[in-house]
N, C-alpha and C. Protein backbone atom coordinates (compact mmCIF):
# COMPACT_ATOMS: atom_id res chain seq x y z
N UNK A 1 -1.37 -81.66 -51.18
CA UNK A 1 -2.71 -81.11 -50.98
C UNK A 1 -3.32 -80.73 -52.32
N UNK A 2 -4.33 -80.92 -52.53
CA UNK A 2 -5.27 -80.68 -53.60
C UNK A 2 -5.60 -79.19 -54.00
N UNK A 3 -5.72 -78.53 -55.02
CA UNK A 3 -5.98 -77.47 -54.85
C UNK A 3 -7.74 -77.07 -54.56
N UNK A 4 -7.79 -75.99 -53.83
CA UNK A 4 -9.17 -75.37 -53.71
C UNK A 4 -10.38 -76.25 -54.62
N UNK A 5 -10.22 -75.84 -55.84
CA UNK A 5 -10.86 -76.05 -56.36
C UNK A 5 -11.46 -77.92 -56.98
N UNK A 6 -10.25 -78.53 -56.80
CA UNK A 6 -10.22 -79.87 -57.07
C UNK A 6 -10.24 -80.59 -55.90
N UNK A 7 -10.66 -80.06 -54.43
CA UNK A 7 -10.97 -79.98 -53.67
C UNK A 7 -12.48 -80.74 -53.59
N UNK A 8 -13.13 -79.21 -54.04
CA UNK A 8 -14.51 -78.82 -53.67
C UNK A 8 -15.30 -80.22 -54.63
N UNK A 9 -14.54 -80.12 -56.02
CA UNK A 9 -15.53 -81.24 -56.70
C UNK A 9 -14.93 -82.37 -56.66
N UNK A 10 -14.11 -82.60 -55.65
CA UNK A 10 -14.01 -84.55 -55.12
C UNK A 10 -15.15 -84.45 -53.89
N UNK A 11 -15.02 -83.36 -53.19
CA UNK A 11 -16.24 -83.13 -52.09
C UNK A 11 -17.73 -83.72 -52.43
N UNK A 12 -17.82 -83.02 -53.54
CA UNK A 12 -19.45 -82.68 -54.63
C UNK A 12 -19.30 -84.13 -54.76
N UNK A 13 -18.80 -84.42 -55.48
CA UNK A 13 -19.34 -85.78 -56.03
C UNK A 13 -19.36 -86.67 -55.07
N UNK A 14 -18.48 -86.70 -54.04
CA UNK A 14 -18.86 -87.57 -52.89
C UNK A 14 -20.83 -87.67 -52.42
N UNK A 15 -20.82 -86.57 -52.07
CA UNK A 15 -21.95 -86.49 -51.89
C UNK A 15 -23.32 -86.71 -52.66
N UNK A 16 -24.43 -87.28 -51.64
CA UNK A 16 -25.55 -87.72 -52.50
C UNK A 16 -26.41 -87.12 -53.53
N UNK A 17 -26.48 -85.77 -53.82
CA UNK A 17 -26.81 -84.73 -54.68
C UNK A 17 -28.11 -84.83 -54.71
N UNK A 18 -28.58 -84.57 -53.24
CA UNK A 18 -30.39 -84.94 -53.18
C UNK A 18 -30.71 -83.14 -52.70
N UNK A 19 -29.48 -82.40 -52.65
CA UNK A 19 -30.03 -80.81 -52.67
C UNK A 19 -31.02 -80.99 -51.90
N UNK A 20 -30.95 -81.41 -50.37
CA UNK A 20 -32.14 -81.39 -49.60
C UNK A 20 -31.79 -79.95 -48.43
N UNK A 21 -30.97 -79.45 -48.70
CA UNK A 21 -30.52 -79.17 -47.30
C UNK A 21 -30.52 -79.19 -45.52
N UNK A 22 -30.68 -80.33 -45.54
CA UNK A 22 -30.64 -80.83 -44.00
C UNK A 22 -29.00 -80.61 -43.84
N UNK A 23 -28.08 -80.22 -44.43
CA UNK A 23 -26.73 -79.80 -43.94
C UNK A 23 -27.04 -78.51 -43.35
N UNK A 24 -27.71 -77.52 -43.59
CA UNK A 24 -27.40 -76.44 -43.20
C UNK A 24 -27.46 -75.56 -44.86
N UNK A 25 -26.91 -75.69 -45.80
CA UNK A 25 -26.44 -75.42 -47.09
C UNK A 25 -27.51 -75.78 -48.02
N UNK A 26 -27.63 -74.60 -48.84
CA UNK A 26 -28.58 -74.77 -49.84
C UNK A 26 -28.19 -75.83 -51.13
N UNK A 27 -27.66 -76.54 -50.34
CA UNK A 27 -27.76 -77.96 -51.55
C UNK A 27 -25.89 -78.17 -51.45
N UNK A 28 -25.68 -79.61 -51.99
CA UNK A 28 -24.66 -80.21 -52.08
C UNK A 28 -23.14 -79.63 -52.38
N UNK A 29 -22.88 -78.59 -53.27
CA UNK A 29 -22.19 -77.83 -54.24
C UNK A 29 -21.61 -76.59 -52.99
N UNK A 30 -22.51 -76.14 -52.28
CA UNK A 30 -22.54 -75.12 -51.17
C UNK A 30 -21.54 -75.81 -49.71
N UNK A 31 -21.95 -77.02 -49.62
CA UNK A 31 -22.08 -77.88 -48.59
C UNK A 31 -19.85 -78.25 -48.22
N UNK A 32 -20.06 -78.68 -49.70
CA UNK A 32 -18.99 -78.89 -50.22
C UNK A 32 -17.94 -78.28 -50.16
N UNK A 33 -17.88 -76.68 -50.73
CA UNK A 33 -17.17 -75.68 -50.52
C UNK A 33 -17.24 -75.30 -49.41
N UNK A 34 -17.62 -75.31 -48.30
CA UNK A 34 -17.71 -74.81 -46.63
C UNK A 34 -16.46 -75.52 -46.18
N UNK A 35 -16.83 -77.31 -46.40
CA UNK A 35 -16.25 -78.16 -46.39
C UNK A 35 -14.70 -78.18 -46.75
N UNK A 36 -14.29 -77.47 -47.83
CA UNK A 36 -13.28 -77.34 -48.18
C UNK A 36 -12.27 -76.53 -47.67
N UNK A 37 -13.06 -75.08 -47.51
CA UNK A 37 -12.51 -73.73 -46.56
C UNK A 37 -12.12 -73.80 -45.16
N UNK A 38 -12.88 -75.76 -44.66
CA UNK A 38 -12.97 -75.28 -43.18
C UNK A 38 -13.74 -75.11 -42.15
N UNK A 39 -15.03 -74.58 -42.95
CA UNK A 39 -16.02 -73.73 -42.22
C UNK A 39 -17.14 -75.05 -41.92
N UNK A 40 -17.23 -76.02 -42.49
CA UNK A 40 -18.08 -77.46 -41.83
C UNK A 40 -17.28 -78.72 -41.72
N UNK A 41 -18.23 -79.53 -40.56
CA UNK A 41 -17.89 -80.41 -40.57
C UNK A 41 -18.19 -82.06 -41.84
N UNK A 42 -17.48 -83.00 -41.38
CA UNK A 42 -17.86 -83.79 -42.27
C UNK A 42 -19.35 -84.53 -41.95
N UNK A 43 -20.36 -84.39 -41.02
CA UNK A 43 -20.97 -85.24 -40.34
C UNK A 43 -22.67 -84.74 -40.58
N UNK A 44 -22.55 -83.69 -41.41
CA UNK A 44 -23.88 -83.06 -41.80
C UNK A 44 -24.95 -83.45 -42.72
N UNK A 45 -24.70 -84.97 -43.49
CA UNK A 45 -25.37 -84.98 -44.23
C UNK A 45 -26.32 -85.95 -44.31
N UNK A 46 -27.42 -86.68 -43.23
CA UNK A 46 -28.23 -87.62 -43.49
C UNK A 46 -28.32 -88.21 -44.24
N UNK A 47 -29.03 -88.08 -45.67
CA UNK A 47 -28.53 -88.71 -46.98
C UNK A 47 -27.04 -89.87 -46.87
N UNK A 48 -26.33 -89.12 -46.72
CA UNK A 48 -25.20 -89.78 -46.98
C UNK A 48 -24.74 -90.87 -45.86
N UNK A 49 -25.48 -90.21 -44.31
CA UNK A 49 -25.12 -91.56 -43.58
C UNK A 49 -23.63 -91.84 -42.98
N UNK A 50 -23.23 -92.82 -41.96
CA UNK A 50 -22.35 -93.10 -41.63
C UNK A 50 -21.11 -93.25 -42.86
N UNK A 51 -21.68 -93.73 -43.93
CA UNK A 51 -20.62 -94.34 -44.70
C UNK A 51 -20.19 -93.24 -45.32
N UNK A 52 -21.35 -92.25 -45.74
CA UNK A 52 -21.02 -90.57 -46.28
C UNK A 52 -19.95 -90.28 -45.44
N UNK A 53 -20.10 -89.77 -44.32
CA UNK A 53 -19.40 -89.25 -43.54
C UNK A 53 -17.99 -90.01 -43.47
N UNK A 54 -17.82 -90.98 -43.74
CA UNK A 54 -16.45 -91.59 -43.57
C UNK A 54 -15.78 -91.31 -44.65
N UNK A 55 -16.50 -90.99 -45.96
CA UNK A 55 -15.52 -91.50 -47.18
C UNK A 55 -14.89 -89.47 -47.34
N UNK A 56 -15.99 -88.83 -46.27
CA UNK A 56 -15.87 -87.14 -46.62
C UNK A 56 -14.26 -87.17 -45.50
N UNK A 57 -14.55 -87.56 -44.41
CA UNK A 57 -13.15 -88.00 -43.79
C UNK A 57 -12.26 -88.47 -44.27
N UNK A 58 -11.97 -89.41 -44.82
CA UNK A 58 -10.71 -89.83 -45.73
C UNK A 58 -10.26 -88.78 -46.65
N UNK A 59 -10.93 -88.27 -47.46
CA UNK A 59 -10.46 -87.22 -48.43
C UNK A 59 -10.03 -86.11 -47.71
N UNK A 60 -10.72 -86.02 -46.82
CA UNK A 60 -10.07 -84.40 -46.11
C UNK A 60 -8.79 -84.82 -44.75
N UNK A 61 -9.03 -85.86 -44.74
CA UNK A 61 -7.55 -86.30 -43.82
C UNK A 61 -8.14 -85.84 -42.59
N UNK A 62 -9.37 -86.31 -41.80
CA UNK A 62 -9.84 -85.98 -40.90
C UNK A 62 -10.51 -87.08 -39.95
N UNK A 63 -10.42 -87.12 -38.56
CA UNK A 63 -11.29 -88.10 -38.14
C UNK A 63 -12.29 -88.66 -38.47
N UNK A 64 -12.74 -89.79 -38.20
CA UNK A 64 -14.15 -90.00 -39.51
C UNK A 64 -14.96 -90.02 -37.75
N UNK A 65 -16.19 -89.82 -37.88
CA UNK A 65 -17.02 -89.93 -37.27
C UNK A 65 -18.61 -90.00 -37.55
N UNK A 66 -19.72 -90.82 -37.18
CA UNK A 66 -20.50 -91.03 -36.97
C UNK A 66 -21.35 -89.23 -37.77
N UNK A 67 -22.55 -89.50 -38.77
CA UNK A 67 -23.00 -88.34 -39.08
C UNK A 67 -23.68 -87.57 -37.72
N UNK A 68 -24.13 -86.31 -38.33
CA UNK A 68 -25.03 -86.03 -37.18
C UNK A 68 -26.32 -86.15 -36.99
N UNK A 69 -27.46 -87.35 -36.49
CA UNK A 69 -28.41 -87.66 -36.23
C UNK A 69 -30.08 -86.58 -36.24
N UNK A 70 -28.99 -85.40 -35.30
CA UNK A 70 -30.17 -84.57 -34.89
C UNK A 70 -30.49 -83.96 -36.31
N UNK A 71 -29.80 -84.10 -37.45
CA UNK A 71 -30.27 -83.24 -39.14
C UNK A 71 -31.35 -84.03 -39.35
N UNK A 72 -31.47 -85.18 -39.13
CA UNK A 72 -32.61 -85.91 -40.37
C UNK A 72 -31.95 -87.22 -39.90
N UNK A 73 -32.84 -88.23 -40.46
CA UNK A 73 -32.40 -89.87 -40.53
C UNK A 73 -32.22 -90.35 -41.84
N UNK A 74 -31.08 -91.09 -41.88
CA UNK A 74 -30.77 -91.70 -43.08
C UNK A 74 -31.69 -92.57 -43.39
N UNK A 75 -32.24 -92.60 -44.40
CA UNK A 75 -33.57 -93.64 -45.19
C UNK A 75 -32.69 -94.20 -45.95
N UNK A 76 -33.28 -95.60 -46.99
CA UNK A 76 -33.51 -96.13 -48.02
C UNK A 76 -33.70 -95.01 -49.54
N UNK A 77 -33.05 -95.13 -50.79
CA UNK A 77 -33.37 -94.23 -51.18
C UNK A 77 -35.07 -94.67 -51.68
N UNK A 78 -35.37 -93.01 -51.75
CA UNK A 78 -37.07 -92.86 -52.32
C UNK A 78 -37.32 -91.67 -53.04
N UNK A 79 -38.11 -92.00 -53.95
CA UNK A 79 -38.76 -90.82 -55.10
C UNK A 79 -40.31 -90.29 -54.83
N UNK A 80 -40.61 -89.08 -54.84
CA UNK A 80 -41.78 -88.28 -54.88
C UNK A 80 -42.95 -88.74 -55.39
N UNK A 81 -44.21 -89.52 -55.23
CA UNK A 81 -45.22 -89.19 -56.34
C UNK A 81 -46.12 -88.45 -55.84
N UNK A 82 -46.99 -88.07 -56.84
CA UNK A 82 -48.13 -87.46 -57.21
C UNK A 82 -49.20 -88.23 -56.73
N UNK A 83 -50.19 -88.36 -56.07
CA UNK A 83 -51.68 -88.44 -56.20
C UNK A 83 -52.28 -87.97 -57.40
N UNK A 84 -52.39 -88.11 -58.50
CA UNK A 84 -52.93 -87.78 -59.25
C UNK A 84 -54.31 -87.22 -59.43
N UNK A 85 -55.16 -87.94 -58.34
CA UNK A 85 -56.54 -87.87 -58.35
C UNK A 85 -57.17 -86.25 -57.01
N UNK A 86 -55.26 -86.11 -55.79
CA UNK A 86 -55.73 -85.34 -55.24
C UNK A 86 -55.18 -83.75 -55.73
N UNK A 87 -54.32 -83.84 -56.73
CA UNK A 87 -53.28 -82.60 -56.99
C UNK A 87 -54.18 -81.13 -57.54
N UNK A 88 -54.55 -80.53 -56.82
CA UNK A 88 -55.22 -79.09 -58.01
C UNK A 88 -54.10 -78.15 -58.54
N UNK A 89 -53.14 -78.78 -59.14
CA UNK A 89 -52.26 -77.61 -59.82
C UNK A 89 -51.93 -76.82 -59.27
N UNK A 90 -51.46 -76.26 -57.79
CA UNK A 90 -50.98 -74.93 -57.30
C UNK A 90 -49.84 -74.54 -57.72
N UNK A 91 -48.83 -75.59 -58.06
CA UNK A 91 -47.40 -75.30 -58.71
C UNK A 91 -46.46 -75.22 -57.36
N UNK A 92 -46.84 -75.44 -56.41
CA UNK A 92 -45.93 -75.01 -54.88
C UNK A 92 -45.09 -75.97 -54.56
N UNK A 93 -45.13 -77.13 -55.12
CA UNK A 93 -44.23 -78.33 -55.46
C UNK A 93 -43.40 -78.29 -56.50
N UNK A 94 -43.07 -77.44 -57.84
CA UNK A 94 -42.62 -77.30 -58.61
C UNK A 94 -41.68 -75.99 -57.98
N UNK A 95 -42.31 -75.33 -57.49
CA UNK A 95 -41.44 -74.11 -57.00
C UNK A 95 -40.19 -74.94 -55.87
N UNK A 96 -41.03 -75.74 -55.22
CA UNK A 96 -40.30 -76.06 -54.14
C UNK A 96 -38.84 -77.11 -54.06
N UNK A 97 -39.21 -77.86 -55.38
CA UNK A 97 -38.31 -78.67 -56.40
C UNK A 97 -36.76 -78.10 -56.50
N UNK A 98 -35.62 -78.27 -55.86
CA UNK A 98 -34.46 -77.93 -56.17
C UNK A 98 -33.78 -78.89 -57.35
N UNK A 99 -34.11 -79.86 -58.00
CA UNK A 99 -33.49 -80.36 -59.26
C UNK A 99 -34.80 -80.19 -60.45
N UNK A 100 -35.81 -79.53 -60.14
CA UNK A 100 -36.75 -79.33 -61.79
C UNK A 100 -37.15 -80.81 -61.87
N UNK A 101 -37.33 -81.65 -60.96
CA UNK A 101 -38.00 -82.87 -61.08
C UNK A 101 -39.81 -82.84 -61.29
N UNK A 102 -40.30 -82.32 -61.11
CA UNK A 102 -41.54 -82.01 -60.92
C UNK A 102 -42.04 -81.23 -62.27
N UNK A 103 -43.06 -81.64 -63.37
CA UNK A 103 -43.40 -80.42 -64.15
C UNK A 103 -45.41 -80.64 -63.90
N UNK A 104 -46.00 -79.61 -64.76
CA UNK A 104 -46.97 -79.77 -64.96
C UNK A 104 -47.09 -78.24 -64.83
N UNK A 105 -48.50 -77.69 -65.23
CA UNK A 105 -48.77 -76.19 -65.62
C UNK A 105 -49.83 -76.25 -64.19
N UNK A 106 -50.31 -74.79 -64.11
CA UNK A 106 -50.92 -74.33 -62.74
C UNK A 106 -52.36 -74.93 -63.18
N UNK A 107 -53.16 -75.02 -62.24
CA UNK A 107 -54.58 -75.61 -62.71
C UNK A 107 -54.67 -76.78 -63.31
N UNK A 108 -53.65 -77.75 -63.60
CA UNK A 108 -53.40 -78.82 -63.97
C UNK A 108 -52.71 -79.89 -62.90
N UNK A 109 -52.84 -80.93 -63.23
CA UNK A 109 -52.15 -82.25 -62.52
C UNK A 109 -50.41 -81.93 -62.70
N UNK A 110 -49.92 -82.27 -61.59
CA UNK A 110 -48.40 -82.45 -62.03
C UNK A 110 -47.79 -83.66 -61.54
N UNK A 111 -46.91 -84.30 -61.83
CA UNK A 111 -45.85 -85.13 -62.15
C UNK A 111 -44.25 -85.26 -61.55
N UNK A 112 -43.95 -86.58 -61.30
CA UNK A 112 -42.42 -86.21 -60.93
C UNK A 112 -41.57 -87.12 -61.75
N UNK A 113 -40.73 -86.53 -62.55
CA UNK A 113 -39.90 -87.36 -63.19
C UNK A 113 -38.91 -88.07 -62.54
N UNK A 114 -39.34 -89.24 -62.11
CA UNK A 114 -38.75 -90.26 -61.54
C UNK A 114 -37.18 -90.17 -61.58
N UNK A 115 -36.79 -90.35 -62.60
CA UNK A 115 -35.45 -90.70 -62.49
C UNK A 115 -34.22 -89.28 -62.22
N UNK A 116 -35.32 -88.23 -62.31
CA UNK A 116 -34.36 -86.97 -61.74
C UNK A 116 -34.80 -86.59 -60.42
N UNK A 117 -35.66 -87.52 -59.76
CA UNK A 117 -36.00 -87.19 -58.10
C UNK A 117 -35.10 -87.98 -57.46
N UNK A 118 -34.69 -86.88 -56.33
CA UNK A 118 -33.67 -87.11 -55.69
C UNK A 118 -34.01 -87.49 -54.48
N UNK A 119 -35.64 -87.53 -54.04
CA UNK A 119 -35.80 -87.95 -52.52
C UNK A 119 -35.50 -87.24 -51.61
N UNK A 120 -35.51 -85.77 -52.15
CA UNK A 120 -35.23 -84.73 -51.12
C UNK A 120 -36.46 -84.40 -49.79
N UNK A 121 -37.60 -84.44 -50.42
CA UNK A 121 -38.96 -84.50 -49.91
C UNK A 121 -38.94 -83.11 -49.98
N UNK A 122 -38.53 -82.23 -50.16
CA UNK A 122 -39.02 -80.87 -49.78
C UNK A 122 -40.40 -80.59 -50.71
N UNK A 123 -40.56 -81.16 -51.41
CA UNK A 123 -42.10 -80.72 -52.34
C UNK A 123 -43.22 -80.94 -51.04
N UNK A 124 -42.85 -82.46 -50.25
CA UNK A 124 -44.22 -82.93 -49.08
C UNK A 124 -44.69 -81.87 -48.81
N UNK A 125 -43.83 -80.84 -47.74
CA UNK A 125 -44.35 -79.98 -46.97
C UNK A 125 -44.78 -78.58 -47.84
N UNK A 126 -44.58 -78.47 -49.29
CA UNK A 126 -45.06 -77.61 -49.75
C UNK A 126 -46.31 -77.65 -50.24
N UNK A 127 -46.84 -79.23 -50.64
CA UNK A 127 -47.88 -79.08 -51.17
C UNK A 127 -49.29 -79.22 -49.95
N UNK A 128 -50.14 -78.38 -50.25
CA UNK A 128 -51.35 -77.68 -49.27
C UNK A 128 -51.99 -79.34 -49.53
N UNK A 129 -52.15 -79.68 -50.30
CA UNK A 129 -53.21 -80.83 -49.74
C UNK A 129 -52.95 -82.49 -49.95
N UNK A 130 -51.42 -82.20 -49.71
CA UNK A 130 -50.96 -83.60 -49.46
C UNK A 130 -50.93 -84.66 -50.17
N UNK A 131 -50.78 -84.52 -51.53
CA UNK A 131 -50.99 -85.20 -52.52
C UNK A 131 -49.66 -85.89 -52.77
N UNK A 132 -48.52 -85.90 -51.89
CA UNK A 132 -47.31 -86.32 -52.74
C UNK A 132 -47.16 -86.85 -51.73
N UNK A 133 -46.55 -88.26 -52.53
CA UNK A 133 -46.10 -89.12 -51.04
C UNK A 133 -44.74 -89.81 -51.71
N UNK A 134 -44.15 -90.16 -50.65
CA UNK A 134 -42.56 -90.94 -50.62
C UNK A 134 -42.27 -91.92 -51.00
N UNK A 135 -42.14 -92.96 -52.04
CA UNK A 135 -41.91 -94.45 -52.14
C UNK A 135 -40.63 -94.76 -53.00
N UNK A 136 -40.49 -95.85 -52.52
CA UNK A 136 -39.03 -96.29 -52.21
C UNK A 136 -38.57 -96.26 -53.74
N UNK A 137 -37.50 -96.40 -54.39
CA UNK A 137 -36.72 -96.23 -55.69
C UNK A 137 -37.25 -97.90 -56.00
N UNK A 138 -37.63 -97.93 -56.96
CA UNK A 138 -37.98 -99.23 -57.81
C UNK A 138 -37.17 -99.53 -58.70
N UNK A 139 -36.29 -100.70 -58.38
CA UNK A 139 -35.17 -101.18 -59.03
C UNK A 139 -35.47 -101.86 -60.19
């Protein structure tokens, strides 16, 4: 058996690190350690999907089963943009940002740095006038 700790970060890295929390857990790292103690199952993580859920089963020596549906649906991955033309700077998307993907100052246009968006979506529902929309990772 692995110890605790070398545990938790074969857990972590398994996982998709989109810090969305549709597990229940304020992001991946949290999710992980529950995971380790006991206290969750393997089947919580949309993101990750059937195949997530199987590879979190193998490591923990556990039935693999099917994720759980009712969290969210597994997508395609996708990154955040900006409307540029509709954004008035409130900053409520930057707040709402769990990896600091998002910059720009208040009263100003803001931005998502592509390659550190994780497709969590949690900025959508923060921003008041709908300026951020979902599109797919451009290979």
């Amino acid at each position: 058996m692995l110890p605790a700790s070398d545990l938790v970060e074969r857990l972590d890295r398994l996982l998709p690190q989109t810090q969305c929390g549709q597990c229940g857990y304020d992001g991946c790292r949290p999710y992980a350690e529950a995971m380790a103690r006991g206290g969750a199952d393997i089947d919580r993580c949309p993101p990750g999907g059937d195949a997530g859920a199987r590879v979190l089963a193998k490591l923990l020596g556990v039935a693999p089963k099917p994720y759980d549906r009712s969290r969210g649906a597994h997508k395609s991955a996708e990154v955040a943009v900006v409307v540029e033309a509709d954004c008035i700077g409130c900053t409520k998307c930057i707040q709402a940002c769990p990896v600091d993907a998002i910059v720009g100052a208040s009263k100003y246009m803001h931005a998502v740095i592509e390659p550190l968006c994780t497709g969590c979506e949690l900025c959508v529902p923060a921003c008041p006038v709908d300026c951020i929309v979902m599109l797919p990772v451009r290979e």
